[in-house]
Protein backbone atom coordinates (compact mmCIF):
# COMPACT_ATOMS: atom_id res chain seq x y z
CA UNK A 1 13.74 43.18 3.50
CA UNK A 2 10.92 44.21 1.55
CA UNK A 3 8.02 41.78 2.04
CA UNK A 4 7.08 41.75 -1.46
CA UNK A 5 10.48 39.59 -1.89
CA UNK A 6 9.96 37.12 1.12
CA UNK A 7 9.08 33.31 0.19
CA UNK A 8 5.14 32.66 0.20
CA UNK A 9 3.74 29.34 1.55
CA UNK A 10 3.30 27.59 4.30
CA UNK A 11 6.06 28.06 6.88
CA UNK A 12 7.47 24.34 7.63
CA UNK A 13 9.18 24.11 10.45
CA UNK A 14 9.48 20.41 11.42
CA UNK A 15 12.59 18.70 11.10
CA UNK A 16 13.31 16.30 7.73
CA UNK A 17 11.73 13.20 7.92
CA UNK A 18 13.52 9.95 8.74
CA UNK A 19 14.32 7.33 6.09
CA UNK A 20 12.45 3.83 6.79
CA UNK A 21 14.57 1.53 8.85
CA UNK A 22 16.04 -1.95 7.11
CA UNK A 23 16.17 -4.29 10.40
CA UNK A 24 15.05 -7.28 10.05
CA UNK A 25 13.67 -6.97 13.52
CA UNK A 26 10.83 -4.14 12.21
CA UNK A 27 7.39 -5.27 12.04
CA UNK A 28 4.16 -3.49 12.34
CA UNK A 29 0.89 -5.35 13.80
CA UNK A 30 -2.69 -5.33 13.08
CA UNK A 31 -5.59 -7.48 14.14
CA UNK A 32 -5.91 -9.03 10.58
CA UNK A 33 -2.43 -8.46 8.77
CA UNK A 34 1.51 -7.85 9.94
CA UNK A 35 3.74 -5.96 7.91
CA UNK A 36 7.62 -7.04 8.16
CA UNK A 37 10.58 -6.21 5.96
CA UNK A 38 11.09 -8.56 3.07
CA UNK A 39 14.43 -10.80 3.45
CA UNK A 40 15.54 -13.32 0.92
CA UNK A 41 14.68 -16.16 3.06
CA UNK A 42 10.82 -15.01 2.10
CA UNK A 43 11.16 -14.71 -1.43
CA UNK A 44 10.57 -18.48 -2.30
CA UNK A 45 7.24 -17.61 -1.00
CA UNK A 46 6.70 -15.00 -2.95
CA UNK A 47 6.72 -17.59 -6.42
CA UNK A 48 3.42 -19.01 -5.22
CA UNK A 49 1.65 -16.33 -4.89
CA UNK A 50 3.05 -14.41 -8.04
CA UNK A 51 4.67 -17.02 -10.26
CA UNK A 52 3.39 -19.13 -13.45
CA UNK A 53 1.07 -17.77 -16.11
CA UNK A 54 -2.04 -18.17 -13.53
CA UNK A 55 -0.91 -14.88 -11.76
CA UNK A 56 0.83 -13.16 -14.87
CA UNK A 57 -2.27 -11.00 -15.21
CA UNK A 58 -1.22 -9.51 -11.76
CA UNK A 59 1.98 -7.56 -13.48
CA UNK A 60 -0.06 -6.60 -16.68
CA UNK A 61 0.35 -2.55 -15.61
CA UNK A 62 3.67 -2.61 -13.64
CA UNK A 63 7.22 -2.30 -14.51
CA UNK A 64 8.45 -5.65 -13.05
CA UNK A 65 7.23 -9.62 -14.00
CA UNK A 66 5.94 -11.85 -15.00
CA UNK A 67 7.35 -14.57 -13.31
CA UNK A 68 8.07 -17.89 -15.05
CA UNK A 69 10.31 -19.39 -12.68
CA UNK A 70 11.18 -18.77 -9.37
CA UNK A 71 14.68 -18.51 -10.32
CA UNK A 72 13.59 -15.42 -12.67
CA UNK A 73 11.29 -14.01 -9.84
CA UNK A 74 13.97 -14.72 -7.07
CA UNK A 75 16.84 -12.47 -9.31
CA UNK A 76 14.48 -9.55 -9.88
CA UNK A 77 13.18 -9.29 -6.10
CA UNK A 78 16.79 -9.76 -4.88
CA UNK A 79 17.83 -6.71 -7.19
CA UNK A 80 15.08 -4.31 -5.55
CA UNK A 81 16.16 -5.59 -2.16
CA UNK A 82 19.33 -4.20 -2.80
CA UNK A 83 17.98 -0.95 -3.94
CA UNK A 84 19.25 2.08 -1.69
CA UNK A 85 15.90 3.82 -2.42
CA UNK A 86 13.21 1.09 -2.15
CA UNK A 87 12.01 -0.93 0.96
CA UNK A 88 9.76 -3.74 0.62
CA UNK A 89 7.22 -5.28 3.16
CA UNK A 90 5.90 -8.48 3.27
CA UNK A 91 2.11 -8.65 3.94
CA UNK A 92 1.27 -11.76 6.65
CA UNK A 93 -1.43 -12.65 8.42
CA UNK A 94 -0.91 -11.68 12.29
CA UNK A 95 -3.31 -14.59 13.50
CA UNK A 96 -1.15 -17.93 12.35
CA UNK A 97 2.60 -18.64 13.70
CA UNK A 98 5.00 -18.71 10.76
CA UNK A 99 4.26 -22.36 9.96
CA UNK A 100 0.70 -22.19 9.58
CA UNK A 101 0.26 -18.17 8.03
CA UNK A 102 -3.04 -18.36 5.69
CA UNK A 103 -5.87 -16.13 5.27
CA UNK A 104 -9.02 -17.95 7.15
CA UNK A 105 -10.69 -16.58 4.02
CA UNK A 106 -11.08 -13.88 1.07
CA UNK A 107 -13.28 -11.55 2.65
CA UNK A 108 -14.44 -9.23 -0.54
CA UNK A 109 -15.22 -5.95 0.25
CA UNK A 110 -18.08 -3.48 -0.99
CA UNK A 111 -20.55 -5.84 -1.66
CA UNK A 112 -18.34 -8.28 -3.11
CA UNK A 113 -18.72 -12.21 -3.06
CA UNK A 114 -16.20 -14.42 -0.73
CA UNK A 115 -14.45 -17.43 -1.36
CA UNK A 116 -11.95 -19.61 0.67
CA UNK A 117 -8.01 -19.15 0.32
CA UNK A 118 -5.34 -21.49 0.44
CA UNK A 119 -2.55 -21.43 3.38
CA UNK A 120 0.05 -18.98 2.21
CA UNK A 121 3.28 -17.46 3.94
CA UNK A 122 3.11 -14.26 2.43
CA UNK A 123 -0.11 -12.56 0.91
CA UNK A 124 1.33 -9.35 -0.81
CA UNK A 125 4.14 -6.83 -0.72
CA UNK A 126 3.97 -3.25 -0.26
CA UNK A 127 7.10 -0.73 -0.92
CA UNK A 128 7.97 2.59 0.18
CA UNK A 129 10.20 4.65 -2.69
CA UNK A 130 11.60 7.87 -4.06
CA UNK A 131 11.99 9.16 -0.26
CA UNK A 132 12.97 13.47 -0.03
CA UNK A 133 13.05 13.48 3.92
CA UNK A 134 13.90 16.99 3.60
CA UNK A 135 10.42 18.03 1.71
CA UNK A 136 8.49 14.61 3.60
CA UNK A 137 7.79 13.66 0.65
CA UNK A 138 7.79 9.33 -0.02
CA UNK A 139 6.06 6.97 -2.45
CA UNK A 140 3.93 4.05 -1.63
CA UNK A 141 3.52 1.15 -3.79
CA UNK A 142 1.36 -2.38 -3.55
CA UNK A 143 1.39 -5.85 -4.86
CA UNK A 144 -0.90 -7.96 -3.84
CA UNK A 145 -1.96 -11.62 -4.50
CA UNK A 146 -5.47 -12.71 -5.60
CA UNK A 147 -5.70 -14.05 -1.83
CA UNK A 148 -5.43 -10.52 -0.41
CA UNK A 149 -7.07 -8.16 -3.10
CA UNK A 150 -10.21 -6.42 -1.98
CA UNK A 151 -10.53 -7.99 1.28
CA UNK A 152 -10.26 -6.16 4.87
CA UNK A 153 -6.26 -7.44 5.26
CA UNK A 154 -5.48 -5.05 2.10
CA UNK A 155 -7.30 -2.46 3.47
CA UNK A 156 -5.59 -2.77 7.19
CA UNK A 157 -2.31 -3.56 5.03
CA UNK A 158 -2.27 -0.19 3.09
CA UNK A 159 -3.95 1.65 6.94
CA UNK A 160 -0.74 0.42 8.32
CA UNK A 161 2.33 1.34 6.19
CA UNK A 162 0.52 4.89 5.77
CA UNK A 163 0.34 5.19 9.59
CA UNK A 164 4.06 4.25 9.70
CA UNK A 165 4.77 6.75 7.17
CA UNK A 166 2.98 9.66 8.52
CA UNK A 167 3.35 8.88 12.12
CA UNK A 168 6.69 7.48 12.83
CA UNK A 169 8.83 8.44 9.76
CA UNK A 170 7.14 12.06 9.76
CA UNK A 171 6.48 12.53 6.23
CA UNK A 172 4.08 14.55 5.02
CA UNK A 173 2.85 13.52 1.62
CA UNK A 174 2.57 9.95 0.62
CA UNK A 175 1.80 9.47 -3.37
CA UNK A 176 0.38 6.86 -4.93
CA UNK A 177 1.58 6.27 -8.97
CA UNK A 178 0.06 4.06 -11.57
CA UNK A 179 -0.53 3.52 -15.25
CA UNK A 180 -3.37 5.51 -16.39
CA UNK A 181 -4.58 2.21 -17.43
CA UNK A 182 -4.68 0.59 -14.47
CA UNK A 183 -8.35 1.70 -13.69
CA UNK A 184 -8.30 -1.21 -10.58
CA UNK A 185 -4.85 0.59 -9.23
CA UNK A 186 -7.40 4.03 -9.47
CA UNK A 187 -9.92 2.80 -7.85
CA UNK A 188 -8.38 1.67 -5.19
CA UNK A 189 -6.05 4.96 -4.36
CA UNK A 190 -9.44 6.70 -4.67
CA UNK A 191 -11.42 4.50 -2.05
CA UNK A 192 -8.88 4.63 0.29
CA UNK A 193 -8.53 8.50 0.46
CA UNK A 194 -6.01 9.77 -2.15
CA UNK A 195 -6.48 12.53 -4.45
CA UNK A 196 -6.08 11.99 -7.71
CA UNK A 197 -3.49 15.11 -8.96
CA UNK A 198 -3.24 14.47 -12.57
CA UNK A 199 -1.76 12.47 -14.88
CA UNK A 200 2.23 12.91 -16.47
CA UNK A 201 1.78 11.57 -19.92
CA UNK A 202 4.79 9.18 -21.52
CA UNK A 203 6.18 9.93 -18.15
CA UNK A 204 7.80 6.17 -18.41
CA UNK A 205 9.05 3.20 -20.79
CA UNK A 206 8.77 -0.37 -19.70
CA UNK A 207 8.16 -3.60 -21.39
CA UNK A 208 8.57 -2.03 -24.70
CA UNK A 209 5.37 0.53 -23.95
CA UNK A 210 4.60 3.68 -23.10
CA UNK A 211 3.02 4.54 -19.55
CA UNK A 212 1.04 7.60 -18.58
CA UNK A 213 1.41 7.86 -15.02
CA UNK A 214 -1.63 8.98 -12.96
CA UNK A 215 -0.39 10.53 -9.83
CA UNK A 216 -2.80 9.76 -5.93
CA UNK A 217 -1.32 11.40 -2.97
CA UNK A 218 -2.67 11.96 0.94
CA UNK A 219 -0.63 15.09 2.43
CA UNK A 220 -0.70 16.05 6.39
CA UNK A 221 -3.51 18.03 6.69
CA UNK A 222 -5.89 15.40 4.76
CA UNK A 223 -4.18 12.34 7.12
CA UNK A 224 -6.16 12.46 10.23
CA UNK A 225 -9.42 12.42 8.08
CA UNK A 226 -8.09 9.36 6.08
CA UNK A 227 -6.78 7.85 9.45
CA UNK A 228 -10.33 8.21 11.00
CA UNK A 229 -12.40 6.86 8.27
CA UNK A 230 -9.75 3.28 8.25
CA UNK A 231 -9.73 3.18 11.94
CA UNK A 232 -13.39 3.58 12.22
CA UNK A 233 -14.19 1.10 8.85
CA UNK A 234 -11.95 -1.49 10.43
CA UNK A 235 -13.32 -1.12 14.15
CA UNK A 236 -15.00 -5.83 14.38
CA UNK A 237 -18.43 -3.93 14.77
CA UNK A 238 -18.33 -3.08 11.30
CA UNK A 239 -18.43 -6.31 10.07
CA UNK A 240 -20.86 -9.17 10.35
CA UNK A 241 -20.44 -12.94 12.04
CA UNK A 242 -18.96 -13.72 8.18
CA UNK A 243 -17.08 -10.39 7.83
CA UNK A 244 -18.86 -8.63 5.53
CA UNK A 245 -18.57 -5.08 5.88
CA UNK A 246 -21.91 -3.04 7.31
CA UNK A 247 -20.90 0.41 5.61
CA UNK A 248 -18.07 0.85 3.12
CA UNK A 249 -15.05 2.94 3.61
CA UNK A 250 -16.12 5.70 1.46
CA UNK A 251 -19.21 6.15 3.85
CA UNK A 252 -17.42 5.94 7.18
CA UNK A 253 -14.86 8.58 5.76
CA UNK A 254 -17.68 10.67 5.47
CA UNK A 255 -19.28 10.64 8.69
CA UNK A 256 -15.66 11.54 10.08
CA UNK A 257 -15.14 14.04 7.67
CA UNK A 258 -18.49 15.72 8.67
CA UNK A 259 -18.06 15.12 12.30
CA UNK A 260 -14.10 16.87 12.31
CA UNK A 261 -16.58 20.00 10.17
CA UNK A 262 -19.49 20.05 12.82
């Protein structure tokens, strides 16, 4: 065959990746947060963290919520659950037993002030969506409570669900979507390591508006940087006797990123 006609690219010869699993049994540890699959029996929990017009500001940007009752939460989570194309986590402290789960505290990150947080079951939810195991291609997607945002247990929550993505599952791109407006949503894909792609204008309706959709992903060859920079930011010695961080994320990223060059 004439090699002006042969396919161009990188050749990929690893096998499709594998769709998340939906036992009940599957958990993944850290030292400050556990991720386990959402079941119904958790979604009551959910209502306190996410329910009543104290924590409607929470869905402003996304396509699900408000909550004004946990009946009207509990319908709309139940519906995702049985979605053949989403999976949904449940973020959780890994240092209380089931009956006493709460965050000790709301350790704010980058310079940010702490304050104290109430017991809770669950802190957040993450999803995985829009899976193509044959082009390792999956979406990642995070709710969290006021309890968990910008504190280390997001960070560690987010480290993770990527490491089970690109590790076990064998993906090789994970993206990150949000509305265009949603400058807190791009912020955060940015500090943690995803490049931002573009944006897909009117890409989606919900809620009666229009949503520009600003695309974040992480592919393969980018992961072990990312992986390095969390692993290193989240080592205890980066974080004072009241867990403040010593250097941010962005600036351990870039040590390991000039190290891997060196």
């Amino acid at each position: 065959m004439d090699p002006a006609w042969l396919p161009e690219g990188p050749q990929i010869t690893s096998p499709p990746a594998l769709l998340p699993t939906r036992s009940t049994s599957f958990s993944v540890i850290g030292r400050h947060i556990t991720l386990a699959l959402l079941t119904p029996s958790r979604i009551p929990a959910l209502y306190t963290i996410f329910g009543g017009t104290q924590n409607a500001h929470i869905f402003k940007f996304l396509p699900i919520g408000p909550y004004i009752s946990p009946e009207n939460l509990g319908l709309e989570i139940s519906s995702l659950l049985e979605s053949a194309n989403d999976w949904i986590y449940a973020v959780i402290p890994t240092s209380r037993s089931p009956s006493q789960l709460k965050m000790e505290e709301k350790e704010k990150v980058d310079g940010e002030e702490r304050q104290e947080a109430s017991k809770e079951e669950v802190l957040g939810i993450l999803s995985l969506s829009r899976p193509l195991p044959a082009h390792h291609t999956i979406d990642l997607g995070a709710i969290f409570s006021s309890l968990l945002q910008r504190t280390t247990g997001a960070t560690e929550a987010v480290y993770l669900l990527l490491r089970h993505c690109f590790v076990d599952l064998g993906y090789q791109r994970v993206e990150w979507r949000c509305n265009d407006r949603n400058e807190a949503s791009k912020r955060a894909a940015v500090r943690l390591g995803f490049k931002w792609e573009g944006c897909l204008r009117r890409e989606k309706v919900y809620k009666g508006r229009g949503r520009d959709t600003n695309v974040f992903a992480v592919v393969g060859d980018e992961w072990e940087e990312m992986r390095g920079g969390m692993e290193r930011w989240l080592e205890e010695e980066n974080f004072d006797e009241w867990g403040r961080q010593r250097r941010g994320l962005e600036v351990v990223r870039g040590e390991v990123m000039r190290e891997r060059k060196a």
